[in-house]
PDB file of N, CA and C in Angstrom:
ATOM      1  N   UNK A   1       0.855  -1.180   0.000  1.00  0.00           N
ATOM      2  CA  UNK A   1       0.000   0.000   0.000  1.00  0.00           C
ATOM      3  C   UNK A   1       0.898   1.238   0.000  1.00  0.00           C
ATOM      4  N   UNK A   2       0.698   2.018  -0.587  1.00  0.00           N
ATOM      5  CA  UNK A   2       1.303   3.256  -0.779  1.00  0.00           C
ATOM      6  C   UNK A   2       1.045   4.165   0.420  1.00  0.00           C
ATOM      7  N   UNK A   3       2.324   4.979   0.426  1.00  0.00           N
ATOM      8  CA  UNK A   3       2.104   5.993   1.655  1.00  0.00           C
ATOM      9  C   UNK A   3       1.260   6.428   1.647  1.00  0.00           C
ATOM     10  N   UNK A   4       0.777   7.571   0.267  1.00  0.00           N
ATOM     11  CA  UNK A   4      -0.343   8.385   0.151  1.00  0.00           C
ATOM     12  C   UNK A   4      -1.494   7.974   0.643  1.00  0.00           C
ATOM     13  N   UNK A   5      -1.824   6.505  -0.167  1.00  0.00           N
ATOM     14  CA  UNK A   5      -2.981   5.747   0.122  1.00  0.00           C
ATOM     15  C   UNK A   5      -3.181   5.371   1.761  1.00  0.00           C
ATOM     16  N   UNK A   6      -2.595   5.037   2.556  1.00  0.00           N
ATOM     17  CA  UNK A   6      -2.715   4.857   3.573  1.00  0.00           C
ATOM     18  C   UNK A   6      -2.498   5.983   4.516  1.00  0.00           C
ATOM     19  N   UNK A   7      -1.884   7.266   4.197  1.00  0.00           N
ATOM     20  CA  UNK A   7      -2.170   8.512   5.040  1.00  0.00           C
ATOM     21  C   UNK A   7      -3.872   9.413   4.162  1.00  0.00           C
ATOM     22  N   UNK A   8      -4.110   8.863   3.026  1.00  0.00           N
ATOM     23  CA  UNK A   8      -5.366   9.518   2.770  1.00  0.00           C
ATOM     24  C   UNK A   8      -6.717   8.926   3.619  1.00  0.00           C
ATOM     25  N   UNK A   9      -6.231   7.935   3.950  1.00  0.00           N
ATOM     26  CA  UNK A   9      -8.159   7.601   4.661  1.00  0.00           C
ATOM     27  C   UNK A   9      -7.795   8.236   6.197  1.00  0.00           C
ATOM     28  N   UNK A  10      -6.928   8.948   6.682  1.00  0.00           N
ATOM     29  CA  UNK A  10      -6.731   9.564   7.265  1.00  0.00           C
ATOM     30  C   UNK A  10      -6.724  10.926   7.534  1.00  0.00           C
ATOM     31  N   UNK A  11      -7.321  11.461   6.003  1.00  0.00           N
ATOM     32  CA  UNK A  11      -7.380  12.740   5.492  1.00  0.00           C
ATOM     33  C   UNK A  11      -8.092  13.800   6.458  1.00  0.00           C
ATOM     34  N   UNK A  12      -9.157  13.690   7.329  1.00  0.00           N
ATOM     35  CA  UNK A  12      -9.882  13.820   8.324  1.00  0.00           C
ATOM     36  C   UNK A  12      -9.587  14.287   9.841  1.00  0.00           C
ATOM     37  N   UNK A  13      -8.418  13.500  10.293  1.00  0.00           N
ATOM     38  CA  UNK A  13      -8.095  13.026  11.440  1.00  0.00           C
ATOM     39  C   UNK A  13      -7.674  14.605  11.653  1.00  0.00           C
ATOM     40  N   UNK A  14      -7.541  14.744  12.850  1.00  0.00           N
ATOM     41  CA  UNK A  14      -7.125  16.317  13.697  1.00  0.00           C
ATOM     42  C   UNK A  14      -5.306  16.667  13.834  1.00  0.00           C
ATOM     43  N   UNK A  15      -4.807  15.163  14.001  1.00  0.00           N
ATOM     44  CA  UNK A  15      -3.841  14.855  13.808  1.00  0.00           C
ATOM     45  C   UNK A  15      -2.607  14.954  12.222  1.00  0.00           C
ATOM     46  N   UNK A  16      -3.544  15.139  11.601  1.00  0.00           N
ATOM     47  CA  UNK A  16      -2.923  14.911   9.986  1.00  0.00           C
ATOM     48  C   UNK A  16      -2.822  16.258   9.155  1.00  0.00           C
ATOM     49  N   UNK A  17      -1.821  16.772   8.974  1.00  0.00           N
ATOM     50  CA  UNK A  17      -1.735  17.742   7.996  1.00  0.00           C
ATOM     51  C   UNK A  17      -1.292  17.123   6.635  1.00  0.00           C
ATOM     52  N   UNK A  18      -2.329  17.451   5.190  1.00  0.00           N
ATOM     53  CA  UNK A  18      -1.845  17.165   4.375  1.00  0.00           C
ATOM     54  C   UNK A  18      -1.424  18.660   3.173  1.00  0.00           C
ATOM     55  N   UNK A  19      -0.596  19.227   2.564  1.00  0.00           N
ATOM     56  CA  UNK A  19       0.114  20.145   2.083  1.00  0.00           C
ATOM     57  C   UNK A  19       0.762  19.898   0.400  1.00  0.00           C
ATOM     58  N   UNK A  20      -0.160  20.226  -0.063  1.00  0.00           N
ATOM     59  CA  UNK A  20      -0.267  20.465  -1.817  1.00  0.00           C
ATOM     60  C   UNK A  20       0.846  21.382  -1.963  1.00  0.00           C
ATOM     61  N   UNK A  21       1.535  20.639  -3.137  1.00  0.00           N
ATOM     62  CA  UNK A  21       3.162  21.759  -3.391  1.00  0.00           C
ATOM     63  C   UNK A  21       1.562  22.526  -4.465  1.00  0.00           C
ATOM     64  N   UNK A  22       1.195  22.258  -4.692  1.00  0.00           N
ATOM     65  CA  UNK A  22       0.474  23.640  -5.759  1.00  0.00           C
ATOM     66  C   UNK A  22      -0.054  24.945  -4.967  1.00  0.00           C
ATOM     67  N   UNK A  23      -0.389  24.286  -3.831  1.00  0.00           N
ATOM     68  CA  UNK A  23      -0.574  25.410  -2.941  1.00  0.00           C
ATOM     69  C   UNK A  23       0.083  26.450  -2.463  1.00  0.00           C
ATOM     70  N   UNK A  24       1.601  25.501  -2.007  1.00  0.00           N
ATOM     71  CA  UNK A  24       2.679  26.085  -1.765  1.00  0.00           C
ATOM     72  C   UNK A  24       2.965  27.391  -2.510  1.00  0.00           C
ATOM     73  N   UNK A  25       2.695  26.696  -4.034  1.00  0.00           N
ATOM     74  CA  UNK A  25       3.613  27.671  -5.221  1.00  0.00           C
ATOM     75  C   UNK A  25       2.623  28.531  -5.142  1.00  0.00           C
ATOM     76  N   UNK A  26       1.179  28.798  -4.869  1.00  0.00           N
ATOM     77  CA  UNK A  26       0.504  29.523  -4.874  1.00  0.00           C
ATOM     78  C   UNK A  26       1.040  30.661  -4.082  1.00  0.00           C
ATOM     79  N   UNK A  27       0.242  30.761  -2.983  1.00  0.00           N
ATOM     80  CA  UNK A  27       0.746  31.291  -1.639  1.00  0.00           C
ATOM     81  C   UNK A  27       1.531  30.705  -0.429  1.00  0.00           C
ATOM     82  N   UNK A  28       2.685  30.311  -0.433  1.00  0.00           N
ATOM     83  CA  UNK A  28       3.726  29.822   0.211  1.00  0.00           C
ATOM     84  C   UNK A  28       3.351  30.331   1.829  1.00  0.00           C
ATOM     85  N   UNK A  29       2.911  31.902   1.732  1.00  0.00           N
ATOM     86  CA  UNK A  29       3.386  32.220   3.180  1.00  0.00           C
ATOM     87  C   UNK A  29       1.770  31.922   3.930  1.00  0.00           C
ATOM     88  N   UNK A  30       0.362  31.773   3.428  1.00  0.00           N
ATOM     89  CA  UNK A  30      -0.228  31.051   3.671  1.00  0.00           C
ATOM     90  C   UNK A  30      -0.097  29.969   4.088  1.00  0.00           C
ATOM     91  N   UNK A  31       0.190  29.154   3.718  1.00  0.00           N
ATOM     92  CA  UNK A  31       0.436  27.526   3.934  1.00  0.00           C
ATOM     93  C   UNK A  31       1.580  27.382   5.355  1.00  0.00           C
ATOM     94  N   UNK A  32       2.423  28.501   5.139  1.00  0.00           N
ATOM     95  CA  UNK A  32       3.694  28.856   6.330  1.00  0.00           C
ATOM     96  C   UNK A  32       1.970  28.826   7.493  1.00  0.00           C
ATOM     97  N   UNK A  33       1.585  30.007   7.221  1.00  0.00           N
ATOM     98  CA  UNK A  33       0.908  30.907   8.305  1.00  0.00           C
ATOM     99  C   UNK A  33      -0.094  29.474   9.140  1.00  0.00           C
ATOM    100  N   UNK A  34      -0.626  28.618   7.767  1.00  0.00           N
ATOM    101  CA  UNK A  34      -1.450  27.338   8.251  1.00  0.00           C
ATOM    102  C   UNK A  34      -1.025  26.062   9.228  1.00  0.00           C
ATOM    103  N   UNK A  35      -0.075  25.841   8.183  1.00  0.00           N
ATOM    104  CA  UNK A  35       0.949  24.858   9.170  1.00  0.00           C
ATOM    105  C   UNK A  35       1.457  25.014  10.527  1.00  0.00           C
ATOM    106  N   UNK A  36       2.119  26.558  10.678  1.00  0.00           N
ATOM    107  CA  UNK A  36       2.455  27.094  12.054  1.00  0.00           C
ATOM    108  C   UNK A  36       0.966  26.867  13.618  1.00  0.00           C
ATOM    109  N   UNK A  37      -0.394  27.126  12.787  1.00  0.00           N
ATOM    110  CA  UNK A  37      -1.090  27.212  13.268  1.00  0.00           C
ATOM    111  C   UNK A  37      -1.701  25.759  13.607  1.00  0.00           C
ATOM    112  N   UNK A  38      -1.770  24.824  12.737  1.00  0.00           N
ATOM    113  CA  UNK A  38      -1.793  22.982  12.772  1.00  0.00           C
ATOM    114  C   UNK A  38      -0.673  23.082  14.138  1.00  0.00           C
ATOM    115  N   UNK A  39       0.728  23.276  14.011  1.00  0.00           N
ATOM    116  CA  UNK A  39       1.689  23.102  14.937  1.00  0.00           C
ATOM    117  C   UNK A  39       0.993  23.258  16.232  1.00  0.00           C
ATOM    118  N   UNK A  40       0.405  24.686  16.340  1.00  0.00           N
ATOM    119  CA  UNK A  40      -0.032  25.303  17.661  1.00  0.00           C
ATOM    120  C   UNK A  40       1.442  26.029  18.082  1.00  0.00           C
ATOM    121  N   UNK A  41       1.945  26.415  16.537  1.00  0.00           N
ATOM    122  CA  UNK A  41       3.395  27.755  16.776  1.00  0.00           C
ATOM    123  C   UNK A  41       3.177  28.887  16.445  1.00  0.00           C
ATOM    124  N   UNK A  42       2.857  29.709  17.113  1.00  0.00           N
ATOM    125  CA  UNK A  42       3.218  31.362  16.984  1.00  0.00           C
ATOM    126  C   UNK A  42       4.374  31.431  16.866  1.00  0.00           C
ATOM    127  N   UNK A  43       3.982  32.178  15.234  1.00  0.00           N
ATOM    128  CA  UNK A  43       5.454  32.975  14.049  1.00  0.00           C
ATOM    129  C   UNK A  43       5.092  34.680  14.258  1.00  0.00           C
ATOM    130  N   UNK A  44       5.997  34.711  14.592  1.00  0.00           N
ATOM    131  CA  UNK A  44       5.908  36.355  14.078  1.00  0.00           C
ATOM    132  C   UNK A  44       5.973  36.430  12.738  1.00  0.00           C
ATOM    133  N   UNK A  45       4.910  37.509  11.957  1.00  0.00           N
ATOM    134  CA  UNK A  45       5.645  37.975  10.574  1.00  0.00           C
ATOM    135  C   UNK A  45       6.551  38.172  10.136  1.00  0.00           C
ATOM    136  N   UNK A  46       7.988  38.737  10.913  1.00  0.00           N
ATOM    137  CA  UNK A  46       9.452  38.573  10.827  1.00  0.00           C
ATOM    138  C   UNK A  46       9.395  37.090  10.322  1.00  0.00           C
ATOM    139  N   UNK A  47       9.469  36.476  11.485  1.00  0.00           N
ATOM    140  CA  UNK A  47       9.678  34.884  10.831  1.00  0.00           C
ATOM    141  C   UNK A  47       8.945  34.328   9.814  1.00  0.00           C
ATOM    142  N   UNK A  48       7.684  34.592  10.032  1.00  0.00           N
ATOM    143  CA  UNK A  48       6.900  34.077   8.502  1.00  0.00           C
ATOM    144  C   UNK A  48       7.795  34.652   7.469  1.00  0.00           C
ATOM    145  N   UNK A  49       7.905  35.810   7.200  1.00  0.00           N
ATOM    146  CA  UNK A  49       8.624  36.128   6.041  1.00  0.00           C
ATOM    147  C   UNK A  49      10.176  35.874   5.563  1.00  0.00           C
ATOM    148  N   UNK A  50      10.536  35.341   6.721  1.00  0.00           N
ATOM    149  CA  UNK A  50      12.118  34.803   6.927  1.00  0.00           C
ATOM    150  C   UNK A  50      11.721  33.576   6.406  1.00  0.00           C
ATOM    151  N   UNK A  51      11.131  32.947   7.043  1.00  0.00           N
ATOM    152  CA  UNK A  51      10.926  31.360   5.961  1.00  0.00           C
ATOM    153  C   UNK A  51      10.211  31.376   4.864  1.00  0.00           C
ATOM    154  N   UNK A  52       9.854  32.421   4.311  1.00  0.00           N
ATOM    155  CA  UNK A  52       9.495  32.053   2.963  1.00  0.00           C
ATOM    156  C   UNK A  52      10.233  32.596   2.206  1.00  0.00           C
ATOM    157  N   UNK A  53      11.090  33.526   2.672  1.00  0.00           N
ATOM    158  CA  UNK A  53      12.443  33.888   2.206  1.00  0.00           C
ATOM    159  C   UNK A  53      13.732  32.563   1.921  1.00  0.00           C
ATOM    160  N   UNK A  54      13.815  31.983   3.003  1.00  0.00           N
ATOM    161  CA  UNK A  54      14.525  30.788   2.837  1.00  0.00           C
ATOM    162  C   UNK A  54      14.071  29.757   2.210  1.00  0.00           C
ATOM    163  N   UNK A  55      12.634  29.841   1.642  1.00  0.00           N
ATOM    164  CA  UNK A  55      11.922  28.763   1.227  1.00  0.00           C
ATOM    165  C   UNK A  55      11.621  28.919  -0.168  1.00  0.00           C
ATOM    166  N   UNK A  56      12.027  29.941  -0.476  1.00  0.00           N
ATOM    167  CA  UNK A  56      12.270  30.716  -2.222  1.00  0.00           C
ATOM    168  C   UNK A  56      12.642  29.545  -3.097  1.00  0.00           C
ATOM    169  N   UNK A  57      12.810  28.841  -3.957  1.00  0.00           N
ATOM    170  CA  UNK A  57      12.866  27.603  -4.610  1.00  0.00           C
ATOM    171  C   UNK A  57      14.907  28.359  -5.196  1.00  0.00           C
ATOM    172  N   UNK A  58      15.267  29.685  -5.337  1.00  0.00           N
ATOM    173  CA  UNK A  58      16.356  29.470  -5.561  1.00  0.00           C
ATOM    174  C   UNK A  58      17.217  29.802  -4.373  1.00  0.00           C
ATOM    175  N   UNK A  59      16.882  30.033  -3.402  1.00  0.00           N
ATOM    176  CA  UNK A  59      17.295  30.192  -1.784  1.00  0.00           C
ATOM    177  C   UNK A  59      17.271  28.732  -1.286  1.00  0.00           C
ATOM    178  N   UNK A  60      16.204  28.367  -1.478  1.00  0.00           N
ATOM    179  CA  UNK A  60      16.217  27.023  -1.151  1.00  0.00           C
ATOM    180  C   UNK A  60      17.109  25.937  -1.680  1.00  0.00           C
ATOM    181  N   UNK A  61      17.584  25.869  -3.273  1.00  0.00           N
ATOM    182  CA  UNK A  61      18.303  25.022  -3.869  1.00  0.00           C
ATOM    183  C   UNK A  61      19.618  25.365  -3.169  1.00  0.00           C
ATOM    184  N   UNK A  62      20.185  26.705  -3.217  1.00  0.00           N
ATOM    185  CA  UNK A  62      21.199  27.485  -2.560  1.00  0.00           C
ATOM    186  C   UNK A  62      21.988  27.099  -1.774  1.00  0.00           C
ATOM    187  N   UNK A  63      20.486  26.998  -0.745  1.00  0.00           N
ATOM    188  CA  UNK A  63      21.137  26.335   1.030  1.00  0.00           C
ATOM    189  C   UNK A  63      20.832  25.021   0.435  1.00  0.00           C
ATOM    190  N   UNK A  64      20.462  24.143   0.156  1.00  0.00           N
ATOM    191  CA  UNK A  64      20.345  22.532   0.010  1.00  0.00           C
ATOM    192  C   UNK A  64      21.635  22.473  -0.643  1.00  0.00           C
ATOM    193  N   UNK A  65      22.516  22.843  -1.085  1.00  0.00           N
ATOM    194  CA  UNK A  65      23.586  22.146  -2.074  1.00  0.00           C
ATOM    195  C   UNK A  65      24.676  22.936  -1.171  1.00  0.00           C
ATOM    196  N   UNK A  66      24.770  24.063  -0.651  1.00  0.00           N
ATOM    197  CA  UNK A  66      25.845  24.512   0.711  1.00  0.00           C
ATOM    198  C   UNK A  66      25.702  23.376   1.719  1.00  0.00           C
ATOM    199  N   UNK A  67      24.617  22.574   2.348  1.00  0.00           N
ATOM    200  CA  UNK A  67      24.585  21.982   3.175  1.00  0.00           C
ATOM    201  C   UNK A  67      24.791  20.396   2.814  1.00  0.00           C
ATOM    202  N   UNK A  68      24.750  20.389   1.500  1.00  0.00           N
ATOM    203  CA  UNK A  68      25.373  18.897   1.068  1.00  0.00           C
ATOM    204  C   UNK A  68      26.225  18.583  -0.511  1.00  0.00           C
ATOM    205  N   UNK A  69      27.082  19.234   0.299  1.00  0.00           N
ATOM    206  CA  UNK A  69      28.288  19.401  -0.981  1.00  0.00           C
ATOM    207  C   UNK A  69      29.187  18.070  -1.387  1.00  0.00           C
ATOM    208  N   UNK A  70      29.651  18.141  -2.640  1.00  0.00           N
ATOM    209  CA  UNK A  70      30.264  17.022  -3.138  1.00  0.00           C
ATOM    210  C   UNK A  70      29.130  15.944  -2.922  1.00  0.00           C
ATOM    211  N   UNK A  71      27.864  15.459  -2.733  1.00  0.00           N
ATOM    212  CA  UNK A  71      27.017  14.813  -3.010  1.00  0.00           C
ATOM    213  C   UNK A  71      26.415  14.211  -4.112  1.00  0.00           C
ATOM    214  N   UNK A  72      26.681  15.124  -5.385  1.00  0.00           N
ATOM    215  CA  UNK A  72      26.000  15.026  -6.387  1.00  0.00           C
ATOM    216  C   UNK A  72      24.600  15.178  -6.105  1.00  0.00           C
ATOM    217  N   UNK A  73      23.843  16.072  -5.553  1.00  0.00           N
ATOM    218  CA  UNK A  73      22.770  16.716  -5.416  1.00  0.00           C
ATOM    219  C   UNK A  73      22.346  17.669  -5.862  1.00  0.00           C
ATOM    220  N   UNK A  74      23.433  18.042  -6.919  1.00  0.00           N
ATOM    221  CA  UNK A  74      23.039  19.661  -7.127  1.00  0.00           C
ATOM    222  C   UNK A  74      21.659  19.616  -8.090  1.00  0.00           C
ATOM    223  N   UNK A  75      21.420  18.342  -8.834  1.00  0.00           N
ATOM    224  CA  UNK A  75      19.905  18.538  -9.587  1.00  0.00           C
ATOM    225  C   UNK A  75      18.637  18.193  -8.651  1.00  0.00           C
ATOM    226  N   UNK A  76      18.785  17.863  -7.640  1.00  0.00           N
ATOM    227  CA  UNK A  76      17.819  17.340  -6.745  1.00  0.00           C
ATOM    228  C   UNK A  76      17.060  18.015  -6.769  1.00  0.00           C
ATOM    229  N   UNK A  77      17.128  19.696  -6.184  1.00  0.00           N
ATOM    230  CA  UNK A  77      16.231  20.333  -6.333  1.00  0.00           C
ATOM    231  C   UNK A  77      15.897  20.891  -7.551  1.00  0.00           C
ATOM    232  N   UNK A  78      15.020  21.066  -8.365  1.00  0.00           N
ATOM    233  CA  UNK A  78      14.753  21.371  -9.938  1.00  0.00           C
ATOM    234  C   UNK A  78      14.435  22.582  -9.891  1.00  0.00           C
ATOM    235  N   UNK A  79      13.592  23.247 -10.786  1.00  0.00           N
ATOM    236  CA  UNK A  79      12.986  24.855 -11.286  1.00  0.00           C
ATOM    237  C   UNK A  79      12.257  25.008 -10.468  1.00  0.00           C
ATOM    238  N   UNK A  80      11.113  23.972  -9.663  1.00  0.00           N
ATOM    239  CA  UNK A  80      10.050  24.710  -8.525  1.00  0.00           C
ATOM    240  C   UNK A  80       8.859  24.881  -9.346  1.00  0.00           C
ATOM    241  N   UNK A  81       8.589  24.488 -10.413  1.00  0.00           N
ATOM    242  CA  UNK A  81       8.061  24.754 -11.534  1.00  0.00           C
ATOM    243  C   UNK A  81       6.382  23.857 -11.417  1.00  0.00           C
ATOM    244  N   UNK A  82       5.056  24.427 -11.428  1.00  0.00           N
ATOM    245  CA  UNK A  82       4.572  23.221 -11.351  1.00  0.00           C
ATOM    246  C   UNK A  82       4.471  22.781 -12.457  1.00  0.00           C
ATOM    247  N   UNK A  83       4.312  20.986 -12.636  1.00  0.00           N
ATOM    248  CA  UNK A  83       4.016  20.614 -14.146  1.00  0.00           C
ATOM    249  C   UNK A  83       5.927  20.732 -14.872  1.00  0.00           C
ATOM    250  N   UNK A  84       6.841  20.780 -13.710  1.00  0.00           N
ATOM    251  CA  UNK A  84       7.848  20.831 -14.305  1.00  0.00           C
ATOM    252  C   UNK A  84       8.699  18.839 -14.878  1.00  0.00           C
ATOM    253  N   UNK A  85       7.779  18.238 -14.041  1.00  0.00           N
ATOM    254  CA  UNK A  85       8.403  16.897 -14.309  1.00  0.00           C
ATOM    255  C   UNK A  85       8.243  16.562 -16.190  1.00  0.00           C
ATOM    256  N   UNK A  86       6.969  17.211 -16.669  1.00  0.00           N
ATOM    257  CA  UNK A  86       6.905  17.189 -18.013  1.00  0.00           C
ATOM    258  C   UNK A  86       8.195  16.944 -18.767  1.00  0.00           C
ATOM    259  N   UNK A  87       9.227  17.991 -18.018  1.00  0.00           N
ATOM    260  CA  UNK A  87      10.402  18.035 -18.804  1.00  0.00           C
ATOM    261  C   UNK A  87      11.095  16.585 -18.543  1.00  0.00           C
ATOM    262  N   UNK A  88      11.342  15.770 -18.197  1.00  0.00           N
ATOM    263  CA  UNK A  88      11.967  14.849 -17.568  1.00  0.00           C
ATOM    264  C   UNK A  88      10.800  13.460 -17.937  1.00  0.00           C
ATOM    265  N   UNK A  89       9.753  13.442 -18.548  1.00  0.00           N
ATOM    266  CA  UNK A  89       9.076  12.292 -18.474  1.00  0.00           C
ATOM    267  C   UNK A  89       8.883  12.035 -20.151  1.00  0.00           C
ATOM    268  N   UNK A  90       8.872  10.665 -20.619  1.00  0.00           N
ATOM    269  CA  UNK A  90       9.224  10.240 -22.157  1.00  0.00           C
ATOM    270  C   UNK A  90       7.892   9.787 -21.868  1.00  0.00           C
ATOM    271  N   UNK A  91       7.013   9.357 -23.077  1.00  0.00           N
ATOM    272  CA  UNK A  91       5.406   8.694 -23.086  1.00  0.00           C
ATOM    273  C   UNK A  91       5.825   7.650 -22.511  1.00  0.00           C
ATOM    274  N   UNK A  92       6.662   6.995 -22.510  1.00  0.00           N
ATOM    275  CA  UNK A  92       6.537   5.456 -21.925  1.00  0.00           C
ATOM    276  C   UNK A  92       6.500   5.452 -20.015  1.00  0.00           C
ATOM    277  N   UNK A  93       7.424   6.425 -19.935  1.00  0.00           N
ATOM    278  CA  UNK A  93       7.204   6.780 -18.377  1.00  0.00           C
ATOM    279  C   UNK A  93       6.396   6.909 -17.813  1.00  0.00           C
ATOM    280  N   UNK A  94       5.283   8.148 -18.784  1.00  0.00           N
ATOM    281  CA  UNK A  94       4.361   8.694 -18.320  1.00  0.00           C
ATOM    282  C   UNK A  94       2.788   7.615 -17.962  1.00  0.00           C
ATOM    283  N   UNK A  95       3.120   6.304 -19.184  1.00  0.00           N
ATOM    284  CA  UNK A  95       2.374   5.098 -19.419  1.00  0.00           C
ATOM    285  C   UNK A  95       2.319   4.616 -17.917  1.00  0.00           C
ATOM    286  N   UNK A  96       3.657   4.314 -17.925  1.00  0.00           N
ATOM    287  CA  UNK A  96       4.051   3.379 -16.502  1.00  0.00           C
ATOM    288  C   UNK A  96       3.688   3.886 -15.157  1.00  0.00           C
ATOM    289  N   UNK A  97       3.694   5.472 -15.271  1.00  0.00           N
ATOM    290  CA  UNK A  97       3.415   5.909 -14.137  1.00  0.00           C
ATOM    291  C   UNK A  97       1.794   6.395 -13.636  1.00  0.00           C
ATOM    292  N   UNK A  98       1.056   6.455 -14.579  1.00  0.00           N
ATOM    293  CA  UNK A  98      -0.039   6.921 -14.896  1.00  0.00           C
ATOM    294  C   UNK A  98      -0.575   5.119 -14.728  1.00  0.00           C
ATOM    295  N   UNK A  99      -0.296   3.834 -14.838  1.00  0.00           N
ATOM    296  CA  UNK A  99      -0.628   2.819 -14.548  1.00  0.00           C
ATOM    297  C   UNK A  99      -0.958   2.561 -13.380  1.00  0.00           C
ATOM    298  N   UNK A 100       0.843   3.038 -12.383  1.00  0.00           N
ATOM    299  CA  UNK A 100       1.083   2.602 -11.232  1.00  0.00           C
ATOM    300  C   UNK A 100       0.156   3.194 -10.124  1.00  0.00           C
ATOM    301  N   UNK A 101      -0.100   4.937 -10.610  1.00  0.00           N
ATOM    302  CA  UNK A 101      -1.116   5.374  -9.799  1.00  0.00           C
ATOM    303  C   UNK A 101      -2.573   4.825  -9.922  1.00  0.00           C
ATOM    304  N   UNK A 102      -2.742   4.572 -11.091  1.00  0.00           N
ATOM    305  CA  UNK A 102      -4.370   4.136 -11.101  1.00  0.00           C
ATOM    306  C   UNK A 102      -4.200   2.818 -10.008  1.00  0.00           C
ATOM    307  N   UNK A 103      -3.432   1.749 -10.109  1.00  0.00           N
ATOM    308  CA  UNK A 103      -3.322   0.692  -9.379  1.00  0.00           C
ATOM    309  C   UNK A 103      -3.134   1.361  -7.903  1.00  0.00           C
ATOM    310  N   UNK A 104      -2.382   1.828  -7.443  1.00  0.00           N
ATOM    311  CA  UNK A 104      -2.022   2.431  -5.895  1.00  0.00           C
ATOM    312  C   UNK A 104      -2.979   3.503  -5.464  1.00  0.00           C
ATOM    313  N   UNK A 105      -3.994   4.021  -5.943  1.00  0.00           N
ATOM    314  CA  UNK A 105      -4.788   4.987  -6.243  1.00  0.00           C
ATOM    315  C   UNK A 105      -6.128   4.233  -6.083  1.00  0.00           C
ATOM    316  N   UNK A 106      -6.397   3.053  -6.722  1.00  0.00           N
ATOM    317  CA  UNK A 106      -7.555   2.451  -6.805  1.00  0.00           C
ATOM    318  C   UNK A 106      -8.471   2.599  -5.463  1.00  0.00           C
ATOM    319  N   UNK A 107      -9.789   2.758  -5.171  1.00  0.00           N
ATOM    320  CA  UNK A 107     -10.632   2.505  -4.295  1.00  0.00           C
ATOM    321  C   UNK A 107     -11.278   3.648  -3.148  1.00  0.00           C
ATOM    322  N   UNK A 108     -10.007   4.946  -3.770  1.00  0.00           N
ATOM    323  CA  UNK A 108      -9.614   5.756  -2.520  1.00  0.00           C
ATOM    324  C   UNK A 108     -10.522   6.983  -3.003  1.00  0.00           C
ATOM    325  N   UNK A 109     -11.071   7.434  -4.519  1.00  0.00           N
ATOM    326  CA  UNK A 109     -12.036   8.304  -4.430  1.00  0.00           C
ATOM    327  C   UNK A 109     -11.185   9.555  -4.902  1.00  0.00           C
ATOM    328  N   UNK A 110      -9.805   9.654  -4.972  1.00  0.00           N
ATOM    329  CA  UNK A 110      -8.974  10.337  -5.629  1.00  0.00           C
ATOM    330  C   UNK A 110      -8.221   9.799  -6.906  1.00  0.00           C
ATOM    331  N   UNK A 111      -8.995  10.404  -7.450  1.00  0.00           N
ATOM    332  CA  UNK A 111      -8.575   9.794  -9.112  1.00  0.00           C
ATOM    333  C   UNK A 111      -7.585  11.119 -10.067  1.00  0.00           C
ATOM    334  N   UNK A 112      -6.695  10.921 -10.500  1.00  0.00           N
ATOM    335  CA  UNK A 112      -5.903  11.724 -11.079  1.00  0.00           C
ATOM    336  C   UNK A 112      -5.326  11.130 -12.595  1.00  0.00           C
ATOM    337  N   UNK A 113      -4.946  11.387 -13.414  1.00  0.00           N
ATOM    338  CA  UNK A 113      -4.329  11.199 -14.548  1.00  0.00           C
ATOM    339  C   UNK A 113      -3.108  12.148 -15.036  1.00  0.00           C
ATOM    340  N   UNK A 114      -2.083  12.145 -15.188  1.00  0.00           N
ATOM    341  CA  UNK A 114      -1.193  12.999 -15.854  1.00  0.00           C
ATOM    342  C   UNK A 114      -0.823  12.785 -17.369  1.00  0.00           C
ATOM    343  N   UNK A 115      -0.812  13.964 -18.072  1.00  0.00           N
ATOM    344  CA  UNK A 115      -0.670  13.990 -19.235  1.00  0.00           C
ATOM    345  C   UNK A 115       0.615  14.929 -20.031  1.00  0.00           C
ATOM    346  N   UNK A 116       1.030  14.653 -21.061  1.00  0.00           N
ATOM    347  CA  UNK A 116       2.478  15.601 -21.118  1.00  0.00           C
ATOM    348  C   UNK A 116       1.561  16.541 -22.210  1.00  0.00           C
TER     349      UNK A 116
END
């Protein structure tokens, strides 16, 4: 069973935060402001805006490759882009992967398809 699948029938619970990168890319410091509040952490706006400062997708790649150098990580983090895997997926991938979710996906009421 897939992670997703088994943290989604959990989708509910008081306990469970779940956090859409589309959201993110939307309004980042929202999702900051939400999460802090799930925590039960008071951010000051200083800090809200400090982490979404650090959380900038080229701030972020920045510090991720200062903090793990000589790794070969430097592509790990990509453009931040949504819909950026397009670049990186051949039809046959997209076959295989668009399979694997319908199968790991099955039963749960969240149905998705990706297309290039």
């Amino acid at each position: 069973m897939s992670s997703f699948k088994s943290a989604w029938k959990y989708r509910d619970h008081p306990n469970l935060k779940i956090v859409w990168y589309e959201e993110m890319k939307k309004d980042l410091i929202s999702v900051i402001r939400d999460v802090s509040k799930f925590l039960g952490k008071h951010l000051t706006e200083y800090r809200i805006l400090k982490l979404d400062d650090h959380l900038y997708i080229d701030n972020f790649r920045e510090n991720f490759n200062k903090t793990n150098p000589g790794q070969g990580m430097e592509q790990f983090i990509r453009k931040g882009k949504v819909g950026g895997w397009k670049e990186y997926m051949t039809d046959e991938k997209l076959t295989e992967w668009n399979n694997w979710i319908a199968k790991n996906m099955e039963g749960i009421g969240f149905d998705i398809k990706f297309e290039l």
